[in-house]
Protein backbone atom coordinates (compact mmCIF):
# COMPACT_ATOMS: atom_id res chain seq x y z
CA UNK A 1 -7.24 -5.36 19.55
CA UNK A 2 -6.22 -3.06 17.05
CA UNK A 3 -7.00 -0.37 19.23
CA UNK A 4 -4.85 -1.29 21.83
CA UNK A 5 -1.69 -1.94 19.36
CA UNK A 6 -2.35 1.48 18.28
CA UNK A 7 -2.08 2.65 21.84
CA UNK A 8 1.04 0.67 22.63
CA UNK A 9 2.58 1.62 19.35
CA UNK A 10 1.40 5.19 19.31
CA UNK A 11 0.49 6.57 22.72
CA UNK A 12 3.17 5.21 24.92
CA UNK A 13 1.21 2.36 26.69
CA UNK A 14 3.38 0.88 28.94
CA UNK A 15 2.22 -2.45 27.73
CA UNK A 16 5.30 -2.30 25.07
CA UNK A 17 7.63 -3.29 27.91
CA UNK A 18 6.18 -6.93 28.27
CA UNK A 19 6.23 -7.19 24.09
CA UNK A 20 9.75 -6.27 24.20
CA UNK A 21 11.24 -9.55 24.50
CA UNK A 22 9.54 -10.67 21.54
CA UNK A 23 11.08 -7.60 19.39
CA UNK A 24 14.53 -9.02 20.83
CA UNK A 25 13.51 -12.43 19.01
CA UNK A 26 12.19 -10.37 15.76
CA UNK A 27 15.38 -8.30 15.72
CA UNK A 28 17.63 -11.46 16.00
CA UNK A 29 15.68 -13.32 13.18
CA UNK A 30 15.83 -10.70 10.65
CA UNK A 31 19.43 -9.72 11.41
CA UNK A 32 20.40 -13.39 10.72
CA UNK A 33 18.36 -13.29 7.64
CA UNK A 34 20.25 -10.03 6.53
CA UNK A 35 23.48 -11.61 7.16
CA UNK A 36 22.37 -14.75 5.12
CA UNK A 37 21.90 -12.16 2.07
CA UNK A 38 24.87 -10.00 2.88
CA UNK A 39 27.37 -13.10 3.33
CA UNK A 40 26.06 -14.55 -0.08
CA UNK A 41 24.71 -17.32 1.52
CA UNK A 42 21.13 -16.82 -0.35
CA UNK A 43 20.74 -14.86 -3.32
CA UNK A 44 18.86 -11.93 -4.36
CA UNK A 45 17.01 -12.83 -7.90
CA UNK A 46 18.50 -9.85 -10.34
CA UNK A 47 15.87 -9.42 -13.15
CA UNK A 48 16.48 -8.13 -16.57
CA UNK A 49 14.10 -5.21 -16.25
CA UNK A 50 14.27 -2.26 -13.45
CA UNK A 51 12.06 -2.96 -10.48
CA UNK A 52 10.76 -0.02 -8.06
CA UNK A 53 10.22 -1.35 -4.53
CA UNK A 54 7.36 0.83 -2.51
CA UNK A 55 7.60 -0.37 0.98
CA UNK A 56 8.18 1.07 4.45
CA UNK A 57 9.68 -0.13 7.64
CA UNK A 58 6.59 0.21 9.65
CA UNK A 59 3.05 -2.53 9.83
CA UNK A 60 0.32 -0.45 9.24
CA UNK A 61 -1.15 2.01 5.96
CA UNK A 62 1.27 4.59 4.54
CA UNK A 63 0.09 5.27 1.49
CA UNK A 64 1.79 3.12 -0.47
CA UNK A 65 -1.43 2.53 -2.93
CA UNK A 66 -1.53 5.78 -3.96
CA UNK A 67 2.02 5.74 -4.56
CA UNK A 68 1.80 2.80 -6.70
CA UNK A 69 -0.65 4.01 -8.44
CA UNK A 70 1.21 7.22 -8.97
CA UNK A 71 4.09 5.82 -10.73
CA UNK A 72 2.28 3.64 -12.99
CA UNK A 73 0.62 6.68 -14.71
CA UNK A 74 3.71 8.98 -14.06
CA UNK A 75 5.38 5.87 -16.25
CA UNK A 76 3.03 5.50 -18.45
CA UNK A 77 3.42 9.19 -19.36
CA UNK A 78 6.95 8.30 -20.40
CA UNK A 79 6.18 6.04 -22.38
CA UNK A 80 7.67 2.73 -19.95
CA UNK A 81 5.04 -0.18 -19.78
CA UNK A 82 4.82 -0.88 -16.01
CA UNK A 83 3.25 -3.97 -14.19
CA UNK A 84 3.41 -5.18 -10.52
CA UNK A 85 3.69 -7.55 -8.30
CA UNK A 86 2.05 -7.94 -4.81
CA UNK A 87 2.46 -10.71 -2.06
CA UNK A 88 -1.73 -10.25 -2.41
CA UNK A 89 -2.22 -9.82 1.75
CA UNK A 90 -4.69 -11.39 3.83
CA UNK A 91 -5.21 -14.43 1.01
CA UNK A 92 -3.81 -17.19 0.89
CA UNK A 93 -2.98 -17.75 -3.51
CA UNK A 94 -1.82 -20.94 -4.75
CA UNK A 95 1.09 -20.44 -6.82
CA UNK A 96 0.47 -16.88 -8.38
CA UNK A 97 -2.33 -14.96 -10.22
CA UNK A 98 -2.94 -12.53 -12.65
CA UNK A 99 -5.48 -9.95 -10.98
CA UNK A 100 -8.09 -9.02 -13.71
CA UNK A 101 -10.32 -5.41 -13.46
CA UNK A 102 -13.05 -7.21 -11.96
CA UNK A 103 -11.08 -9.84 -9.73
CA UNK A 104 -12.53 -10.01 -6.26
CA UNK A 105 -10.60 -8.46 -3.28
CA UNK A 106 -11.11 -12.17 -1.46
CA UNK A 107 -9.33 -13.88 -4.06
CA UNK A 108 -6.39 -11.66 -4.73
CA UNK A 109 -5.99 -9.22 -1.96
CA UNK A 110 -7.68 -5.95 -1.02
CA UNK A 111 -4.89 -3.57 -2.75
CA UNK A 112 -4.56 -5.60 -5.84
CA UNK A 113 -7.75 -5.62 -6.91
CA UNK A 114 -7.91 -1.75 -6.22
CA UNK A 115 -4.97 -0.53 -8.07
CA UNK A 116 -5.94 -3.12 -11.37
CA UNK A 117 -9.40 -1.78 -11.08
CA UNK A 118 -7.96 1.60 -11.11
CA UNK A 119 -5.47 1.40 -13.71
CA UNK A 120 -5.93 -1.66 -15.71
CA UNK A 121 -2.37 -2.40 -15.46
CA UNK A 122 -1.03 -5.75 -16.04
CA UNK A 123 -0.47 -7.73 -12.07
CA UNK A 124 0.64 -10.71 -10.84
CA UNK A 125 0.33 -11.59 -7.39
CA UNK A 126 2.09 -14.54 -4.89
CA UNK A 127 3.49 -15.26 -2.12
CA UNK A 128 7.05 -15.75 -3.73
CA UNK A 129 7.70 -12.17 -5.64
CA UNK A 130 10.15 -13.36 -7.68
CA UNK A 131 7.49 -16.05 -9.29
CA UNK A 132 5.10 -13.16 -9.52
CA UNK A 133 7.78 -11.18 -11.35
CA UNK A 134 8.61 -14.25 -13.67
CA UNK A 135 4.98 -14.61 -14.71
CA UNK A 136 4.99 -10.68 -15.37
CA UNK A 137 7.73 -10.49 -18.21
CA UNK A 138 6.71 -13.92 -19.52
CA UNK A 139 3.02 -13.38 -19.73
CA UNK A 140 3.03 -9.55 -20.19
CA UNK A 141 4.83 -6.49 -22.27
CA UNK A 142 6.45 -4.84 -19.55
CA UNK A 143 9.48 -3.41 -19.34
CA UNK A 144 9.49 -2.05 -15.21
CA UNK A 145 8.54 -3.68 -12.28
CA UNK A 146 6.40 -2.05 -9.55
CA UNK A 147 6.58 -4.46 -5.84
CA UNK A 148 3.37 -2.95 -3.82
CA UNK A 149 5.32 -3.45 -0.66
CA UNK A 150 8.48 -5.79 -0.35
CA UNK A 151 10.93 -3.73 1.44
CA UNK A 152 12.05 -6.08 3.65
CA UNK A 153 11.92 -8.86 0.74
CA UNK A 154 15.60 -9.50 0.38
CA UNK A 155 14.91 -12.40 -2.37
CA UNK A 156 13.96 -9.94 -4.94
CA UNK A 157 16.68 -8.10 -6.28
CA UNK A 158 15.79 -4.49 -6.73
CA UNK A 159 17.34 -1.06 -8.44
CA UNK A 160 15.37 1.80 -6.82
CA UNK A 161 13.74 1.95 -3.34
CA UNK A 162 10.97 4.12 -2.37
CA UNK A 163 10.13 4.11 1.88
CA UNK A 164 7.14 5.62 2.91
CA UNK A 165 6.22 7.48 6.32
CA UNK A 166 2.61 8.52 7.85
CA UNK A 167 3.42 12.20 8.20
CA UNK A 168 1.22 11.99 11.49
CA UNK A 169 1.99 8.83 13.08
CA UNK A 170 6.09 8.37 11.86
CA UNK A 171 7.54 5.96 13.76
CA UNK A 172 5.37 5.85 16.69
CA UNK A 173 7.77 4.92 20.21
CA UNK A 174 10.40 3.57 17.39
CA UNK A 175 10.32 -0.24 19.01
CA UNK A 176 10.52 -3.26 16.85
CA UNK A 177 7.80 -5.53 16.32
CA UNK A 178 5.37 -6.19 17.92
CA UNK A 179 6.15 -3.79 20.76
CA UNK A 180 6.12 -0.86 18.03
CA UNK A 181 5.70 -0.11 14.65
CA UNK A 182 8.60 -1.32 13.39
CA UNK A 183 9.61 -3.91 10.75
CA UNK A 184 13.26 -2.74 10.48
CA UNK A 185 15.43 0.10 12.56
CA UNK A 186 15.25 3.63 11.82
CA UNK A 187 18.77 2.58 9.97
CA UNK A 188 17.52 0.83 6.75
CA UNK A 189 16.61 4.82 5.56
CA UNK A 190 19.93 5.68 4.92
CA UNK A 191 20.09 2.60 2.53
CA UNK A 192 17.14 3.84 0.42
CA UNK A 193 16.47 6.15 -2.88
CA UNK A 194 13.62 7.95 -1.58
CA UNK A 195 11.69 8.67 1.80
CA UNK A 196 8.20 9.63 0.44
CA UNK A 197 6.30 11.59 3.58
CA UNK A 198 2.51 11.10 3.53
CA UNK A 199 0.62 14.57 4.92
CA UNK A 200 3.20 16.13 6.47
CA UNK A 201 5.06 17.90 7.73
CA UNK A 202 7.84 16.53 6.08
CA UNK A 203 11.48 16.66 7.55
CA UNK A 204 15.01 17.14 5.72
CA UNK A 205 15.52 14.77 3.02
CA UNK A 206 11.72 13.69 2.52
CA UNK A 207 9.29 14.23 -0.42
CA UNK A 208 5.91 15.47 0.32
CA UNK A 209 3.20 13.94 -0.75
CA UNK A 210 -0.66 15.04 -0.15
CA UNK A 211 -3.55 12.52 -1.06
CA UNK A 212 -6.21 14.89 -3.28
CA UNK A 213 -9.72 13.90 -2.53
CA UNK A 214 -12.06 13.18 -5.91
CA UNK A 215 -16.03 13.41 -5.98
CA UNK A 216 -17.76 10.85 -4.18
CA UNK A 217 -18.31 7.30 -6.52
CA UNK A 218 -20.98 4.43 -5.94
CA UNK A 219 -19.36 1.31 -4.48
CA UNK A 220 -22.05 -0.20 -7.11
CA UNK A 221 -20.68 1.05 -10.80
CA UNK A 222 -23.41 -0.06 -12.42
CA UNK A 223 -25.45 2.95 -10.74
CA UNK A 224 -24.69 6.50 -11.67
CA UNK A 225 -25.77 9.16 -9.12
CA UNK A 226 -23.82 12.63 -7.63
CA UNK A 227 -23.82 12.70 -3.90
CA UNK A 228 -25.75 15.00 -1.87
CA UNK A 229 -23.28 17.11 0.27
CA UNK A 230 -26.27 17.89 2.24
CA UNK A 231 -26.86 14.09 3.32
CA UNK A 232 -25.26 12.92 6.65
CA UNK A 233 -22.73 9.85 6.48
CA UNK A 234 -21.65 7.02 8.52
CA UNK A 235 -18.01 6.63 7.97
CA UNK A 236 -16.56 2.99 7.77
CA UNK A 237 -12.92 2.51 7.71
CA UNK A 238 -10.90 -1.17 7.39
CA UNK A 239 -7.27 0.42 6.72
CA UNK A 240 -4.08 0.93 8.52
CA UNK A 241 -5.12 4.87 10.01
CA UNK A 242 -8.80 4.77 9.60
CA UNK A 243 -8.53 8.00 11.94
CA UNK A 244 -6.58 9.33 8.87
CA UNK A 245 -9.74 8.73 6.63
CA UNK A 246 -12.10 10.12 9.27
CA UNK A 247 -10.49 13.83 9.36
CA UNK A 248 -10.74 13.75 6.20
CA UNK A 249 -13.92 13.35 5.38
CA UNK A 250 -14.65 15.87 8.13
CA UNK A 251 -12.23 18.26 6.62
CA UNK A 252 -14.36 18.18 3.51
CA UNK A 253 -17.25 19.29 4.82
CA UNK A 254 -19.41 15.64 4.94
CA UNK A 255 -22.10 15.38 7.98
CA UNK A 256 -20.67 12.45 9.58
CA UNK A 257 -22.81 11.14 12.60
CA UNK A 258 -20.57 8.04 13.54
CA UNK A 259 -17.52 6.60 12.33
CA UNK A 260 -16.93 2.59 12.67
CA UNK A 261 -13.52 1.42 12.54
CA UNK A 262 -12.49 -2.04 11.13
CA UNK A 263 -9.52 -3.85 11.12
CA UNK A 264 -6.89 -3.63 7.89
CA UNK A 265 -7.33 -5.76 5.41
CA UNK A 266 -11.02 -6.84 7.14
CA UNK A 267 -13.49 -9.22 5.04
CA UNK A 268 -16.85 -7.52 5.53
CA UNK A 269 -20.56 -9.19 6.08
CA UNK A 270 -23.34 -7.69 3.96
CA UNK A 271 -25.35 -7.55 6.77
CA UNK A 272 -22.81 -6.07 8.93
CA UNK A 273 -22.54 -3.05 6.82
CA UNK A 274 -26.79 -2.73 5.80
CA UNK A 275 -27.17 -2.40 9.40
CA UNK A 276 -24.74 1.02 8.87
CA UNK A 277 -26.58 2.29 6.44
CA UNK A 278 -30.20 2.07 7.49
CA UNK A 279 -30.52 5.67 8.06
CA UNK A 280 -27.47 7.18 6.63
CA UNK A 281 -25.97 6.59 3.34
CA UNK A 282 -22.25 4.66 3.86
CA UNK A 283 -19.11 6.45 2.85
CA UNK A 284 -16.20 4.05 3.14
CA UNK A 285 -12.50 4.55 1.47
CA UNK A 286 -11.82 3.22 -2.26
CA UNK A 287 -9.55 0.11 -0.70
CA UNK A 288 -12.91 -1.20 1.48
CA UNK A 289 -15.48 -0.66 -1.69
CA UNK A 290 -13.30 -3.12 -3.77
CA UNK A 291 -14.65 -5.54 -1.06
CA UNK A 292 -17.90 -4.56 -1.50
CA UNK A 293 -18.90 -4.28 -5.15
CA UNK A 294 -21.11 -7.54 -5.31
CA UNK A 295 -23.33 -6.49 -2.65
CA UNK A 296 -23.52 -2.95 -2.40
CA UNK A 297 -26.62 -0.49 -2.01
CA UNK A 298 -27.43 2.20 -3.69
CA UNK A 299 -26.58 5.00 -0.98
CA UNK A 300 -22.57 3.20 -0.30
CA UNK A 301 -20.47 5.84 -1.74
CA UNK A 302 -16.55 5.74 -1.53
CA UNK A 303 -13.64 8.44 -1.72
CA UNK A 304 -11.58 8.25 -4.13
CA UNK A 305 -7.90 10.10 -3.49
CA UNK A 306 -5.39 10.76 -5.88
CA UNK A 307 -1.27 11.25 -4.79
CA UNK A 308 0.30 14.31 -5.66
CA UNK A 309 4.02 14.44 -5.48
CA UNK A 310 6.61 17.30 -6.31
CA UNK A 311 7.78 17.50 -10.03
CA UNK A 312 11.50 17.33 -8.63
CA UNK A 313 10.70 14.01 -7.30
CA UNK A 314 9.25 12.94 -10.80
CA UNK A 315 12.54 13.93 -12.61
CA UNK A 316 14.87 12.74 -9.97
CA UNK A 317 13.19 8.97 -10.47
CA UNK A 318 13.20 8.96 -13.94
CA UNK A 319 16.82 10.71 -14.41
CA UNK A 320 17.02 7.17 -12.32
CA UNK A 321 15.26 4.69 -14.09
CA UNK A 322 16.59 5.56 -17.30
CA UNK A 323 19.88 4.94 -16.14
CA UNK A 324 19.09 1.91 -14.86
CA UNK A 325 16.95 0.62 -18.04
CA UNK A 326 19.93 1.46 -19.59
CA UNK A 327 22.16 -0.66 -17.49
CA UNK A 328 20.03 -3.49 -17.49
CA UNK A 329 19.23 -3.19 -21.31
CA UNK A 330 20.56 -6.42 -23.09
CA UNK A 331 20.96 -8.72 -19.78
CA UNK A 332 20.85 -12.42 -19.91
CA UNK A 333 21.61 -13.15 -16.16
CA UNK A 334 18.01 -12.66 -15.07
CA UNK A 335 15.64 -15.29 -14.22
């Protein structure tokens, strides 16, 4: 299935024509719900503390991990005290929940457990942001609010917007859902802070931004090991572009012998993934090994990737931040 979405979305399969009735529907829901916010008829939640929204207008991977992960350290730098929130995809959490450094990927979400694993920083997930955000400044000392994804979450009142784009893939045939890609028009840029480009080539107005590859880690941290370049891999992908993942690891020089692709977000079966690795050790991205640390063998290895963004973009956020904490510094009207 995914397959075929990617070839409607992507490829120009003439499929999209019979979806595009259903993109009429989508466009006529979320223009009423637009209104509903623009008309004052519901209300976007203004908190006391800036909040950064990384989000995009397409379904699918863009990077916006990395990015999140980014800012907390370039904040952290600065001395702010970050935390996020996350809607926690593909579970289903009662209420919300704090995601701990070794909280599984079933219970709070694939990404969440990835970027608190990663960073240790304080997150909240639920299905209701502005809950998530509520538990956040009452349980932790933060003082800026990260949303992994949430562009198109009008309940959450926000201060700086950051939209990002698959340098490869963009916009695909530029059709609403489900015929393409798309969550919102090509319009909702314009209304945005930042258009963050993922691998290029980036066009007027966009910030580059390349994903550095680490060493090879263990899905299993309890072993310690260094990764023979000289061993061949089977490559495993459950993400938004696993084709993405795949050049990659080619580009880097691994011995890849067969690459299985799995759909975003996927649950994986232990067996399922021993029968990979029978012959070949298992080299899988660093979103799919948070899925896997209970029951992985000793030749699973992950890559690790690290954003890299230009130091213009650094100083034109936080020349925007500040002026925003300083806005907000003192406010009562919150929730």
């Amino acid at each position: 299935m995914q397959q075929l979405i990617h070839r409607i979305w992507y490829q120009g399969h003439q499929a999209k024509w019979l979806l595009l009735p259903l993109s009429g529907i989508f466009w006529f829901i979320s223009y009423i719900r637009r209104l509903l916010f623009s008309f004052g008829f519901k209300q976007a939640q203004v908190l006391p503390v800036p909040v950064i929204v990384v989000g995009n207008i397409t379904a699918g991977g863009s990077g916006k991990t990395p990015t999140v992960i980014y800012l907390i350290e370039l904040l952290r730098q600065h001395g702010y005290k970050p935390g996020v929130i996350s809607r926690g995809y593909g579970v289903n959490v009662d209420g919300v929940v704090a995601v701990t450094p070794n909280a599984k990927a079933s219970d709070v979400g694939d990404e969440p457990a990835m970027i608190v694993a990663r960073t240790q920083v304080p997150m909240v997930v639920g299905a209701k942001r502005v809950s998530a955000a509520q538990t956040l400044l009452t349980d932790f000392d933060v003082d800026v609010i990260i949303s992994d994804d949430g562009l198109q979450h009008y309940a959450l009142g926000r201060d700086i917007e950051i939209a990002l784009v698959d340098g490869e893939r963009r916009y695909g045939n530029h059709c609403l859902l489900p015929a393409g890609p798309l969550r919102e028009g090509l319009w909702r840029l314009n209304s945005v802070d930042f258009v963050i480009n993922n691998g290029g080539p980036a066009q007027n107005g966009e910030v580059l931004m390349a994903l550095e590859p680490a060493p090879l880690r263990l899905v299993d941290n309890n072993l310690q090991d260094k990764f023979n370049q000289q061993n061949s891999v089977v490559a495993m992908a459950g993400i938004g572009n696993p084709q993405r993942f795949f050049n990659s690891i080619s580009q880097l020089g691994y011995k890849v012998v067969k690459t299985v692709e799995f759909a975003d977000h996927q649950a994986f079966d232990q067996k399922q993934l021993s029968d990979l690795s029978v012959q070949h050790s298992l080299l899988m991205t660093e979103k799919d090994a948070v899925k896997c640390r209970d029951f992985a063998q000793s030749n699973w290895w992950y890559l690790p990737v690290n954003a890299k963004l230009n130091s213009e973009f650094d100083h034109a956020l936080l020349s925007q931040l500040q002026q925003v904490a300083q806005t907000k510094k003192g406010l009562s009207h919150g929730i």
